[in-house]
Each structure stands twice: as structure tokens, then as C-alpha cells.
C-alpha atoms as a PDB file:
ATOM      1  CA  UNK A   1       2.109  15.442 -14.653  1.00  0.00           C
ATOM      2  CA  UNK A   2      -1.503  15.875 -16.818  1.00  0.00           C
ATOM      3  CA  UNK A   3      -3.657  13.542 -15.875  1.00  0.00           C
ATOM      4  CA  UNK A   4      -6.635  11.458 -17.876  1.00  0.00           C
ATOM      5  CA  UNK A   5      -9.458  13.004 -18.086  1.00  0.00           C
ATOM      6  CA  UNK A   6     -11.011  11.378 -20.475  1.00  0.00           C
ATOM      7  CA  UNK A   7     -12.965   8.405 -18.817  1.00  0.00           C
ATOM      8  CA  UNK A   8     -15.757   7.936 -16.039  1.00  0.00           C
ATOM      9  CA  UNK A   9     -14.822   5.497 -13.478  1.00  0.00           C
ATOM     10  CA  UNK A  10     -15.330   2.042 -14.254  1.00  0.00           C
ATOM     11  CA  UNK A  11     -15.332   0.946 -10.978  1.00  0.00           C
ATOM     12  CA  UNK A  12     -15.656   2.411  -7.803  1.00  0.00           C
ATOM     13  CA  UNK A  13     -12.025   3.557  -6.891  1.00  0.00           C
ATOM     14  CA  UNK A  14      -9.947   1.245  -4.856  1.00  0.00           C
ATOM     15  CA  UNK A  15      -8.024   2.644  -1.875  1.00  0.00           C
ATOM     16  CA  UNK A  16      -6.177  -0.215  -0.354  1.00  0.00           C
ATOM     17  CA  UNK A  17      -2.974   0.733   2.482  1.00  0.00           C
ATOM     18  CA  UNK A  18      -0.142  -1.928   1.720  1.00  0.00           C
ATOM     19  CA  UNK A  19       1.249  -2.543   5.465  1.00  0.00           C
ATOM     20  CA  UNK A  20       3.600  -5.072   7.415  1.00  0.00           C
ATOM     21  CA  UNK A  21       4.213  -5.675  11.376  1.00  0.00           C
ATOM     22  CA  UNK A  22       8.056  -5.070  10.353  1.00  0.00           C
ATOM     23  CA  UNK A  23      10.320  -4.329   7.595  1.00  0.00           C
ATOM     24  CA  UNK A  24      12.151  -6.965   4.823  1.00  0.00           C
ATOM     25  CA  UNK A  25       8.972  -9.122   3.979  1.00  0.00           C
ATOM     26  CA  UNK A  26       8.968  -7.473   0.703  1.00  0.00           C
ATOM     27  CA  UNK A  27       6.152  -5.216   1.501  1.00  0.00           C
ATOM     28  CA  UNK A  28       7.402  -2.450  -1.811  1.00  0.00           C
ATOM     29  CA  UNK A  29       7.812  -5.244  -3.965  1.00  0.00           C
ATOM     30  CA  UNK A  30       4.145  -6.458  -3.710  1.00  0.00           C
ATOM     31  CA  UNK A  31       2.931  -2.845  -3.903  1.00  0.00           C
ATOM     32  CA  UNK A  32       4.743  -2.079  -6.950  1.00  0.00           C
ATOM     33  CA  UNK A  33       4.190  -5.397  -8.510  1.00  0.00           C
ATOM     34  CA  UNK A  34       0.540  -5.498  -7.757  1.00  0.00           C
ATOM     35  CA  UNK A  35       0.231  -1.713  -8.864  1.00  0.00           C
ATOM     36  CA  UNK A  36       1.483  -2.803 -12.568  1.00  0.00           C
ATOM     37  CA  UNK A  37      -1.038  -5.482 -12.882  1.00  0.00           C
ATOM     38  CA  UNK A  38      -3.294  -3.605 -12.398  1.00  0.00           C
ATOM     39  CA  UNK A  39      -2.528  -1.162 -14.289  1.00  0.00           C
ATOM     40  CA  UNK A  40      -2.256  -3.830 -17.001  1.00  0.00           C
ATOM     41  CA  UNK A  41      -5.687  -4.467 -16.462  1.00  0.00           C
ATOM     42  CA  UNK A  42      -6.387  -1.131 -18.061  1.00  0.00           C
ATOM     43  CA  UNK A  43      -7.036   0.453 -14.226  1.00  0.00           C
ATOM     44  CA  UNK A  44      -5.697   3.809 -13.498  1.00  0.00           C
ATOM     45  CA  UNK A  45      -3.423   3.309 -10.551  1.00  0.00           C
ATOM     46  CA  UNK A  46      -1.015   5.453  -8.578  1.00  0.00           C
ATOM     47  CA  UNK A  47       1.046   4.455  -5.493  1.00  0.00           C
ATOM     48  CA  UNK A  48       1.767   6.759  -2.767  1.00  0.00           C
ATOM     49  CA  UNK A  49       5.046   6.148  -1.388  1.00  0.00           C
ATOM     50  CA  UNK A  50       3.906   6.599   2.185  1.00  0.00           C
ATOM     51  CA  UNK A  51       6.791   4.928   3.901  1.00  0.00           C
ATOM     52  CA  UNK A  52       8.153   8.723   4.697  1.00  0.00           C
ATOM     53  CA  UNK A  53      11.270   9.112   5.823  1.00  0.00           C
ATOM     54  CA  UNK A  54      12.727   6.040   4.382  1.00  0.00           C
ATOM     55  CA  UNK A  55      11.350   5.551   1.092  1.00  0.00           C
ATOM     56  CA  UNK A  56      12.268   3.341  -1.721  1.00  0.00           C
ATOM     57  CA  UNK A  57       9.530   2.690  -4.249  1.00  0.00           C
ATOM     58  CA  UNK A  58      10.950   4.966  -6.547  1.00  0.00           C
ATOM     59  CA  UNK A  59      14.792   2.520  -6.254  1.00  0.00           C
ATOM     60  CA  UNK A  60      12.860  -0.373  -6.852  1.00  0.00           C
ATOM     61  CA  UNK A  61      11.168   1.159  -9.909  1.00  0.00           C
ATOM     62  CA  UNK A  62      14.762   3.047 -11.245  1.00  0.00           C
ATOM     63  CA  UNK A  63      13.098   6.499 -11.167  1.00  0.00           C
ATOM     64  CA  UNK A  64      14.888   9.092 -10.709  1.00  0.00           C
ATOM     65  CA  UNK A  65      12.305  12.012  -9.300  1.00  0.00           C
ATOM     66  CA  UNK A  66      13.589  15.743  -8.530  1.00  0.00           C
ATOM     67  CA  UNK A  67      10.407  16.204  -6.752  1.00  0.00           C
ATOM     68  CA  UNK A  68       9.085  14.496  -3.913  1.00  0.00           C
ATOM     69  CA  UNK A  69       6.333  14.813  -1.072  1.00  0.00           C
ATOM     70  CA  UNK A  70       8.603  16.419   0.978  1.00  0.00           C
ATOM     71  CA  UNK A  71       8.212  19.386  -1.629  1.00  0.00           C
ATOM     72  CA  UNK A  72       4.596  18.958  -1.328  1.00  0.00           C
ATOM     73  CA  UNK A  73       4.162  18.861   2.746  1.00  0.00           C
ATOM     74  CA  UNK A  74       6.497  21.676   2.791  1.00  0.00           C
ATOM     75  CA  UNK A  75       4.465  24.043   0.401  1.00  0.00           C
ATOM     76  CA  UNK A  76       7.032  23.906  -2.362  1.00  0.00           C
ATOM     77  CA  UNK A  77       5.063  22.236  -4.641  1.00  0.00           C
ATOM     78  CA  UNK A  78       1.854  20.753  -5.419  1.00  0.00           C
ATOM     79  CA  UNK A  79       1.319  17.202  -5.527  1.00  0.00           C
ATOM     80  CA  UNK A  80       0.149  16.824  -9.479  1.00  0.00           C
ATOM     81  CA  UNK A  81       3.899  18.259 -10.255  1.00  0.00           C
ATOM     82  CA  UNK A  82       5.509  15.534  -8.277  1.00  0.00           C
ATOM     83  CA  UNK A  83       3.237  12.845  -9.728  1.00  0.00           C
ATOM     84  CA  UNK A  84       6.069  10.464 -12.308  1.00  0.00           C
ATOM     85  CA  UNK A  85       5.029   7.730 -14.842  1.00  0.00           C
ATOM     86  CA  UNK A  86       6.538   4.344 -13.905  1.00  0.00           C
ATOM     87  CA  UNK A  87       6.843   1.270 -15.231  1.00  0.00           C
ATOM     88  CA  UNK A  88       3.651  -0.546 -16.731  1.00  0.00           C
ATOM     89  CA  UNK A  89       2.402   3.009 -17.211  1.00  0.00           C
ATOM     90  CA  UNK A  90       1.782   3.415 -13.011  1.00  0.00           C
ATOM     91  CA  UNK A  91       1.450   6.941 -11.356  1.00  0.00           C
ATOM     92  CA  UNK A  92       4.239   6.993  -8.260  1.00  0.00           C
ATOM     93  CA  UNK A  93       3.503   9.290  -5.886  1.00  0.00           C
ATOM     94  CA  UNK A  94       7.112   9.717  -4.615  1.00  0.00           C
ATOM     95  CA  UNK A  95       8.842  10.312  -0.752  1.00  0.00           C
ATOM     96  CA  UNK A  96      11.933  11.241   0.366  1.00  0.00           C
ATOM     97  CA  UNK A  97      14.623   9.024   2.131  1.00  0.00           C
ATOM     98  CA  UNK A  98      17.007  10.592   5.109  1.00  0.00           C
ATOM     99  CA  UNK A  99      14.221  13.136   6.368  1.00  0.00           C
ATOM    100  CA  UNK A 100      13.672  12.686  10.244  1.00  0.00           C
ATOM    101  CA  UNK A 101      10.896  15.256   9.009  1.00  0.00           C
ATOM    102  CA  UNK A 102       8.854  12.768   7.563  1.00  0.00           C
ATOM    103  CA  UNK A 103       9.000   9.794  10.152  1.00  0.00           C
ATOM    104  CA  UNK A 104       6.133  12.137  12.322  1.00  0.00           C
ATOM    105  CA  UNK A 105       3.291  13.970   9.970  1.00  0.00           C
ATOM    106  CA  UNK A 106       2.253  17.319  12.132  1.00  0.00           C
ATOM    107  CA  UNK A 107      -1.755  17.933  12.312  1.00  0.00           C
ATOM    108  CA  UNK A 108      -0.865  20.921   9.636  1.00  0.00           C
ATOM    109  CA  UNK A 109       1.232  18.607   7.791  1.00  0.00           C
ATOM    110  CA  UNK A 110      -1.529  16.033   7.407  1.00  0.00           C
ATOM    111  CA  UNK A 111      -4.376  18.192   6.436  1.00  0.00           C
ATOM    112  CA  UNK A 112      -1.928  19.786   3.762  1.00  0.00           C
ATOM    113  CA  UNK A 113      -1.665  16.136   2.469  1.00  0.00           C
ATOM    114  CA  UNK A 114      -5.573  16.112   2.312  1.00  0.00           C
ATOM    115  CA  UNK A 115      -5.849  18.762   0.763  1.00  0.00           C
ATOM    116  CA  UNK A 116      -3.554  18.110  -2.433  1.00  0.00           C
ATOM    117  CA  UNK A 117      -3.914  14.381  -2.487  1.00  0.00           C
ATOM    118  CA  UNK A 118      -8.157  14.847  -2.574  1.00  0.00           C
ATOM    119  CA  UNK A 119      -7.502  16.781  -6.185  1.00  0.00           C
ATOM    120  CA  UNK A 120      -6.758  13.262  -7.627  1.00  0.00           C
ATOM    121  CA  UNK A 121     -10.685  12.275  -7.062  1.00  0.00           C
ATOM    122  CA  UNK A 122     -11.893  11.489 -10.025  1.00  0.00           C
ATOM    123  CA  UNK A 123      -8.584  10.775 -11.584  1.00  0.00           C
ATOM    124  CA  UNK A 124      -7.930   6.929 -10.609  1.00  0.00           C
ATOM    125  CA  UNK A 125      -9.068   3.404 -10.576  1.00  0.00           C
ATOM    126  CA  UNK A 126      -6.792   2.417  -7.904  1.00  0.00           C
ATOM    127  CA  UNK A 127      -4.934   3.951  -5.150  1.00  0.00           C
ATOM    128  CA  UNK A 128      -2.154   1.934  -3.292  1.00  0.00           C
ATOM    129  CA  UNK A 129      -0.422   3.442  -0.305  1.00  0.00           C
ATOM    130  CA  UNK A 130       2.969   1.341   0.598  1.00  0.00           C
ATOM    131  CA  UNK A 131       2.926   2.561   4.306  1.00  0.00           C
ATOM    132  CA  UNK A 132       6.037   2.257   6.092  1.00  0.00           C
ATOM    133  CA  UNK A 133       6.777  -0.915   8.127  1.00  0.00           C
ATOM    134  CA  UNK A 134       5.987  -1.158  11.799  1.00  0.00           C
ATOM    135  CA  UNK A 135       3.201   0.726  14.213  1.00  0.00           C
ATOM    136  CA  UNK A 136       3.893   3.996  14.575  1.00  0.00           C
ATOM    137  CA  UNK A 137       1.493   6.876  14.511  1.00  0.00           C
ATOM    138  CA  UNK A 138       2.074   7.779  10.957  1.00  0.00           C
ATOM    139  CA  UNK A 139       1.423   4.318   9.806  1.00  0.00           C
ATOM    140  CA  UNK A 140      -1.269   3.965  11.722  1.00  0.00           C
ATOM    141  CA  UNK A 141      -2.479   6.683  10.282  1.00  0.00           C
ATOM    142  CA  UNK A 142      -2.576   6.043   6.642  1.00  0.00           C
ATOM    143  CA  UNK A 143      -3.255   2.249   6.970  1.00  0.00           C
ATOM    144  CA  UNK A 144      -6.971   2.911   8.866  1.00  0.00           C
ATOM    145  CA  UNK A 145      -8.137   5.625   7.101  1.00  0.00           C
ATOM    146  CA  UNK A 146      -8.049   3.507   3.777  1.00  0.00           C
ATOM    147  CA  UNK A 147     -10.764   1.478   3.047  1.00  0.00           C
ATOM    148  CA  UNK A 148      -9.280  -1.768   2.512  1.00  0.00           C
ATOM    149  CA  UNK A 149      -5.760  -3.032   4.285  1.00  0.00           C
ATOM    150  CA  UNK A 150      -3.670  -5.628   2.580  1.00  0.00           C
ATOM    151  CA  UNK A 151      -1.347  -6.834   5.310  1.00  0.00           C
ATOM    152  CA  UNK A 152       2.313  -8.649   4.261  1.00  0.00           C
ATOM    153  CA  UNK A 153       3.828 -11.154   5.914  1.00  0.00           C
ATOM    154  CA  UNK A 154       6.602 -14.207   5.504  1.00  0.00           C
ATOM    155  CA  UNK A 155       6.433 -17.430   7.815  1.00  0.00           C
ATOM    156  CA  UNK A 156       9.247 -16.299   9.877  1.00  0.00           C
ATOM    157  CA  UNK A 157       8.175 -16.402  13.679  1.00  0.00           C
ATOM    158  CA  UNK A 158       8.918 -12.370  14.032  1.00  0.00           C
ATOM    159  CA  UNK A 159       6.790 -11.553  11.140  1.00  0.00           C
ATOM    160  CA  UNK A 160       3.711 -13.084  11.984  1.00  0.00           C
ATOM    161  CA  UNK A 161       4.272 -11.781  15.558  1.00  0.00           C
ATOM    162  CA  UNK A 162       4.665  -8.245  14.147  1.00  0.00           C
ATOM    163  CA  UNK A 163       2.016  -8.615  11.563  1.00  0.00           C
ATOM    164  CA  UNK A 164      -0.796  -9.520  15.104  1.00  0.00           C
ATOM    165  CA  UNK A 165       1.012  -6.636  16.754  1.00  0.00           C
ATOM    166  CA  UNK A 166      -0.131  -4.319  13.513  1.00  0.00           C
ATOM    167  CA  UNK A 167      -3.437  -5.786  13.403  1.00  0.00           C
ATOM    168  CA  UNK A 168      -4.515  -5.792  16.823  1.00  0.00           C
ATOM    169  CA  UNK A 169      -3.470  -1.951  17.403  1.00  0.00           C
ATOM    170  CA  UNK A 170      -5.389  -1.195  13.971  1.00  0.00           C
ATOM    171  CA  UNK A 171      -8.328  -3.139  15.540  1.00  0.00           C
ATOM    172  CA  UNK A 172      -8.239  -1.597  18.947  1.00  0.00           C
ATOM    173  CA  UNK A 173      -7.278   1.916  18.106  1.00  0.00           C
ATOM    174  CA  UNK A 174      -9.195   2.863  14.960  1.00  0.00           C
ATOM    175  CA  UNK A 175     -12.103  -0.106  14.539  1.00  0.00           C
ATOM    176  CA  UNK A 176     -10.679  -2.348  11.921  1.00  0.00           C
ATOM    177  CA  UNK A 177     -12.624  -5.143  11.545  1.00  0.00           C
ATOM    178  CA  UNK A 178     -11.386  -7.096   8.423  1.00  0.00           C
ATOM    179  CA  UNK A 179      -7.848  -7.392   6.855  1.00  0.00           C
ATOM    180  CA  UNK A 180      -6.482  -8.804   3.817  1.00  0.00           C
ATOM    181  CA  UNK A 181      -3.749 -11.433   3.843  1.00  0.00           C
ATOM    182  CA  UNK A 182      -0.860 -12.177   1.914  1.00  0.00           C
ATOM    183  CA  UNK A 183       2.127 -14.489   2.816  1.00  0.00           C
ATOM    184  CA  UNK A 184       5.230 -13.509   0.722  1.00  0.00           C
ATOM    185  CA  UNK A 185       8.491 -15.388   0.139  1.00  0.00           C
ATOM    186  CA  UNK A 186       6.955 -18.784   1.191  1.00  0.00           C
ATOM    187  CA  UNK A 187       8.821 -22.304   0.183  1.00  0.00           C
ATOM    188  CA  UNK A 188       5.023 -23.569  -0.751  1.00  0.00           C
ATOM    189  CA  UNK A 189       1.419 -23.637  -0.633  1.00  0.00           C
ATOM    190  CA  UNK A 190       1.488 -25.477   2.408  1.00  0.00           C
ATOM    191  CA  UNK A 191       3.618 -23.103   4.166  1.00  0.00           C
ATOM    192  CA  UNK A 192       1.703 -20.020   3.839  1.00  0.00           C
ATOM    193  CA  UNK A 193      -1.444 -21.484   4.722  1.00  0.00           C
ATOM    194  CA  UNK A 194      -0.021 -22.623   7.913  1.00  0.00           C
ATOM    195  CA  UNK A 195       1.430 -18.983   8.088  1.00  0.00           C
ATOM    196  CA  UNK A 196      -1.641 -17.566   7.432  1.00  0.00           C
ATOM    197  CA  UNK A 197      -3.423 -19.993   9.780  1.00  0.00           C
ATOM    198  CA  UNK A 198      -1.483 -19.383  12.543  1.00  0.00           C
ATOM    199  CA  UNK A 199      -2.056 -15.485  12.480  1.00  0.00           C
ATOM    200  CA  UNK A 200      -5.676 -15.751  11.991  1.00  0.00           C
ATOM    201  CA  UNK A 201      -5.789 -18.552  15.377  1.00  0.00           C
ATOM    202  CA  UNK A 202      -4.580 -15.988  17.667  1.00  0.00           C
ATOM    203  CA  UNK A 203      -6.319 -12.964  15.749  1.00  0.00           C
ATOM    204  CA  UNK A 204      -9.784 -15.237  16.361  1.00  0.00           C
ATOM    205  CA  UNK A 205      -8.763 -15.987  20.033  1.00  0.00           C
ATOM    206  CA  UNK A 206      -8.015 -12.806  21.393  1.00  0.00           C
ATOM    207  CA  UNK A 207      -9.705  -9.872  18.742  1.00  0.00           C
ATOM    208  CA  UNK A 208     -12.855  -9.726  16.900  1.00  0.00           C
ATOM    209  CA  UNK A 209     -11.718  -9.468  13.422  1.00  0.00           C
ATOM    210  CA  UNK A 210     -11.920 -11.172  10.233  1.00  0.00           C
ATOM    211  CA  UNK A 211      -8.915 -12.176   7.799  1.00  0.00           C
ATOM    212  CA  UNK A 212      -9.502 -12.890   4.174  1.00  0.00           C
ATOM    213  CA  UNK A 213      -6.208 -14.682   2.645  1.00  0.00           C
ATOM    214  CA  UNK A 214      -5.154 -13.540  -0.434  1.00  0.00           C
ATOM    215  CA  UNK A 215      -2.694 -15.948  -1.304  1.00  0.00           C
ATOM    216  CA  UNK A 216       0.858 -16.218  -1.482  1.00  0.00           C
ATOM    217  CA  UNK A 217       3.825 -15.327  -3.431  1.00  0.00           C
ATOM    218  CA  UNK A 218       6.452 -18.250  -3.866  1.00  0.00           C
ATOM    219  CA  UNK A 219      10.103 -17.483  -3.011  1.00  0.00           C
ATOM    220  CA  UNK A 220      11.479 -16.849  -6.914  1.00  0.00           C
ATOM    221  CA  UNK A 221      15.118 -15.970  -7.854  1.00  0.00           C
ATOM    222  CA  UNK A 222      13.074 -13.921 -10.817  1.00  0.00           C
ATOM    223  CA  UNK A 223      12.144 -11.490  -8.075  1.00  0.00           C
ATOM    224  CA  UNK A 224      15.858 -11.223  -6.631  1.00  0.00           C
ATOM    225  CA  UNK A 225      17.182 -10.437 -10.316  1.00  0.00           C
ATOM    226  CA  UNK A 226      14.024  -8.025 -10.777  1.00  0.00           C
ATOM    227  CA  UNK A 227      15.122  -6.133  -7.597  1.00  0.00           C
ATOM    228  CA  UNK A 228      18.766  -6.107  -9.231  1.00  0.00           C
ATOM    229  CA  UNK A 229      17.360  -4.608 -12.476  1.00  0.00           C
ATOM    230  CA  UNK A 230      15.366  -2.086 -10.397  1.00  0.00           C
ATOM    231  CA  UNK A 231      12.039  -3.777 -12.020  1.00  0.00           C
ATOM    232  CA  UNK A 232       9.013  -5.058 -11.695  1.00  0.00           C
ATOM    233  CA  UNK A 233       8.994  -8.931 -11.829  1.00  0.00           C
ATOM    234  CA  UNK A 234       5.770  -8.928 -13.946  1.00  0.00           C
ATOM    235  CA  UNK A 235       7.365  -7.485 -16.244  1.00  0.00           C
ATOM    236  CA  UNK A 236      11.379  -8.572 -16.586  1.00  0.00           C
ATOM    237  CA  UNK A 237       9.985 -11.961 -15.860  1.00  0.00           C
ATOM    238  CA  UNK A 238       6.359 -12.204 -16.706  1.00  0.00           C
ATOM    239  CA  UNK A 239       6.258 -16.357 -16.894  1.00  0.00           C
ATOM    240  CA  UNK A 240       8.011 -16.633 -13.170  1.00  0.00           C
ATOM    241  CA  UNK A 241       6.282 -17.944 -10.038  1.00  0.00           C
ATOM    242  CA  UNK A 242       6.173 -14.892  -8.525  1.00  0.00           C
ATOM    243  CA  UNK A 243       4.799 -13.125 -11.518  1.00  0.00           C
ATOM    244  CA  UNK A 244       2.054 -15.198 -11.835  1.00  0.00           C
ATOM    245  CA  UNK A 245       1.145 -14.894  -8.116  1.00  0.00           C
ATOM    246  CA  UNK A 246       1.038 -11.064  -8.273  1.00  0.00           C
ATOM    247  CA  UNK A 247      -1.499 -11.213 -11.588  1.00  0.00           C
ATOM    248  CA  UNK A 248      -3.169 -13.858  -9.715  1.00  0.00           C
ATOM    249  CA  UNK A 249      -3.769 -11.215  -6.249  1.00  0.00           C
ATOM    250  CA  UNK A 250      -4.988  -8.676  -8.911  1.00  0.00           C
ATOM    251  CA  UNK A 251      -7.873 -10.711 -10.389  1.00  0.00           C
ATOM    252  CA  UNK A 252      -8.380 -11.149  -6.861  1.00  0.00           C
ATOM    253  CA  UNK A 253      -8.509  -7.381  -5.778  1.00  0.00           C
ATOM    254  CA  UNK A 254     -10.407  -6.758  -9.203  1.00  0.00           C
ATOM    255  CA  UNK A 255     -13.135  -9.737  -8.446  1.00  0.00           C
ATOM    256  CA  UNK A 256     -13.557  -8.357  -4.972  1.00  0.00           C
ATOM    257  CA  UNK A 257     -16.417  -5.788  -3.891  1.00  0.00           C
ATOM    258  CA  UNK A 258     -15.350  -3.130  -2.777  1.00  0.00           C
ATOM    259  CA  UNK A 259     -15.602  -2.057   1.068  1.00  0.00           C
ATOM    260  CA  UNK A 260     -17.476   0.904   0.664  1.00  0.00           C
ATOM    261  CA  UNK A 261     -19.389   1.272  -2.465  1.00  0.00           C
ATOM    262  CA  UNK A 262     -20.251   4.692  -2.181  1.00  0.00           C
ATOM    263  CA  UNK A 263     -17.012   5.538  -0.254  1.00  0.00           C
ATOM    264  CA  UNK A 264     -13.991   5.801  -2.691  1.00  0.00           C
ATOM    265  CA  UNK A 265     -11.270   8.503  -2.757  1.00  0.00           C
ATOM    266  CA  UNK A 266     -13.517  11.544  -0.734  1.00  0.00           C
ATOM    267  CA  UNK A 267     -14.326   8.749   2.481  1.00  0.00           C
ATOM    268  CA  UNK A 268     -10.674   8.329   2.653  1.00  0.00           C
ATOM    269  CA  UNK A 269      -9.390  11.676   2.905  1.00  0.00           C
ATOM    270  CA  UNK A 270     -12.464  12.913   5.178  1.00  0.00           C
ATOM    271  CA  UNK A 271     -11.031   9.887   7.300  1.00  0.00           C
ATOM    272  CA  UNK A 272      -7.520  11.693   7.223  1.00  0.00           C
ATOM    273  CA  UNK A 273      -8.868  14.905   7.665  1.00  0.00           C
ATOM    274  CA  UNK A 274     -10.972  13.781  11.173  1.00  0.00           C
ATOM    275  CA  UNK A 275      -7.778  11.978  11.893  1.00  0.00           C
ATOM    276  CA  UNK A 276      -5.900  15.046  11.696  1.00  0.00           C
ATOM    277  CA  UNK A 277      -8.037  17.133  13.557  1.00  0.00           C
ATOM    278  CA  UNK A 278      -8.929  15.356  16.248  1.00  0.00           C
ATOM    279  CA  UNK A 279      -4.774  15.191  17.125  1.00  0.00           C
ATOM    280  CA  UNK A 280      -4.914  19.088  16.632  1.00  0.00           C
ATOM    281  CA  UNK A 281      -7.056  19.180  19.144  1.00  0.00           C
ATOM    282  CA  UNK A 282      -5.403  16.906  21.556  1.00  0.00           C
END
């Protein structure tokens, strides 16, 4: 797919990892949702589908890809050909679901991934990777070498148990100091603060980082129906609750500085490439 060449970058580019302790809190749905707001904020923004192995984004957006980046990692195609337009005028960055190939990235496979994804510099405003849920090494992976990580969670008991687990390996293991927070599906206000609350009383007793809450997105039937349509609430139901509360979370992304002001899209993938070499070497 051609991409825009035509503009400098208005802001410095965004590259913020999408991740969750465990799987069902809605993690896609807030990627995709966020990535269209975004985009409706005239930003240039592409999701990676990084949840390899079991991916979905493009279900949730009814695409219908013939490429994926399971052409790409196996040398069948270059990532710019397996770039698709989605809804809201997105770039999707596609995976493949039902490859046991894709749940473990080899060193070779990773710095091919460098490699092709680094010829988008230049290209985008914002760069969302929807990670896959849980800790393994492949998550782990993606969600520290971005510069910002925008971690999902509900106020069920396992999820906020999961979502410490995620954040204390991502502190320990790779440095991460500061995490944003979103609660999703939450009955009220007052429920995802205390959600958010309690994961940032045990993150403050036990590990030196710092949480930023980012809100919350209300349980809405809108969002049930919008999965049903294979859409993006923002834009089947752009007056619902949940609506709102995603264009709210992207004036708040927008409004924030970013990270790593002179960082952007080449910090990121040097961070993969070190990554990937220093588990060559091992």
C-alpha cells in the first residue's frame, strides 16, 4: 500500500505497545478504537497486529487481508505490501491466526521485523502495537522496546493480578519505570478508580514504578453490537459511552509529551534490534 509522503511530522511519532496481564479485557477493542480517533484527529496511525499467532484485529475491523506478517517474517513479502486501509482511514499491520510459528519470534525472525517495519520512519504519527495477552517472551518483547506502554485491565480480581504480574516482569526484566492505565468494561467511575487504585497500592509497595491512569471505558451494549458489526464503536455508535471514553483517551495521548522527544520510530526498533541480538548471542 503507497504511503503519504506528503507531510513533515507534526509531532514527534508516538509508539505506544497496547498490553494486558491476560486475555478478554478487551485489549483489541481499545487498540482499534483508540487507533481511529486518532486517526480522526488527522494523525497518521497504523496498528501492528502483534498478538502473533492468534490474531484478530483484522475480525474486529471486517478486513479481509491475503497478506499477513507471516508473509513478511517468512521472506515472502515485504511489509509495505501487507500494509491494508481500515476503518477511519487506519493503516493495519496484519498477523496470522493458527501459526504455532508465530507464538515464539527467532533472533533472525526479529531482526527481519526490524528491518521492514524501520522503512515506515517517517511515514506515521502514531504507531500502536496490540501485543498479545499474557508474559511471554514475545510480548515482552514488543511491549518494552516501545516507548510508551498502555496497560488494559477490568476490575475482575484475575485481571488486576495479571495486569501486576505484566508490570512487575516489564519492570524487573527490561527497566520500565512508568505505565499507562486504563480500566475497561467498568460499571462506573468509582469502580475503576478503585481498580486502578488497587494495582497501583501493590505496584508502590513492592516495585519502583509509576502509573499514570488514563481513565476508563464504561461497560456499553454499543460496544457489544460494534463487535457484532465487526466495527469500531466510534464510529457505528459515535454518541455511546464507550465512544466518548475512547475520544476522550485520545485527547489524552495527544495532550501528553511524549517519552522520548528525540526518540520516535528509529529508538524503538534499535531497542528491538539490541533485543534481538543480545538473545542471538545467548
Amino acid at each position: 500500500m503507497a504511503m503519504d509522503q506528503g507531510r513533515r511530522d507534526p509531532l514527534p511519532l508516538r509508539v505506544i505497545a497496547v498490553a494486558s496481564g491476560k486475555g478478554g479485557v478487551g485489549k483489541t477493542s481499545v487498540t482499534a478504537n483508540v487507533a481511529v480517533a486518532l486517526a480522526g484527529r488527522g494523525l497518521r496511525t497504523c496498528v501492528l497486529d502483534a498478538d502473533l499467532g492468534l490474531a484478530n484485529l483484522d475480525v474486529l475491523l471486517g478486513l479481509t487481508p491475503r497478506r499477513s506478517l507471516l508473509h513478511v517474517l517468512r521472506g515472502e513479502a515485504r511489509l509495505p505490501e501487507v500494509l491494508v486501509r481500515g476503518p477511519g482511514g487506519i493503516l493495519v499491520a496484519p498477523a496470522a491466526s493458527g501459526f504455532a510459528e508465530l507464538t515464539a519470534l527467532t533472533p533472525e525472525q526479529r531482526l527481519a521485523l526490524v528491518g521492514e517495519v524501520d522503512g515506515l520512519d517517517g511515514q506515521l504519527d502514531v504507531l500502536l502495537i496490540d501485543v498479545g495477552a499474557g508474559v511471554s517472551e514475545t510480548v515482552l518483547w514488543f511491549t518494552a522496546a516501545a516507548a510508551e506502554t498502555l496497560v488494559v485491565l477490568t476490575p475482575e480480581p484475575t485481571s488486576l493480578t495479571d495486569a501486576y504480574a505484566l508490570v512487575k516482569l516489564l519492570a524487573r526484566r527490561h527497566g520500565r519505570q512508568d505505565f499507562l492505565v486504563l480500566v475497561n468494561m467498568a460499571a462506573t467511575a468509582r469502580e475503576a478508580q478503585r481498580t486502578f487504585r488497587a494495582l497501583a497500592g501493590v505496584t508502590e509497595r513492592f516495585l519502583q514504578v509509576r502509573l499514570d491512569y488514563q481513565g476508563f471505558v464504561p461497560w456499553d451494549d454499543a460496544m457489544v453490537r460494534a463487535v457484532r458489526l465487526q466495527q469500531p464503536v466510534v464510529l457505528s455508535a459515535p454518541g455511546a459511552p464507550a465512544s466518548q471514553a475512547f475520544e476522550r483517551l485520545a485527547d489524552t495521548l495527544v495532550a501528553r509529551p511524549a517519552s522520548l522527544p528525540s526518540g520516535g520510530m528509529q529508538f524503538f526498533f534499535q531497542r528491538l534490534l539490541d533485543d534481538a541480538q543480545a538473545v542471538g548471542r545467548v
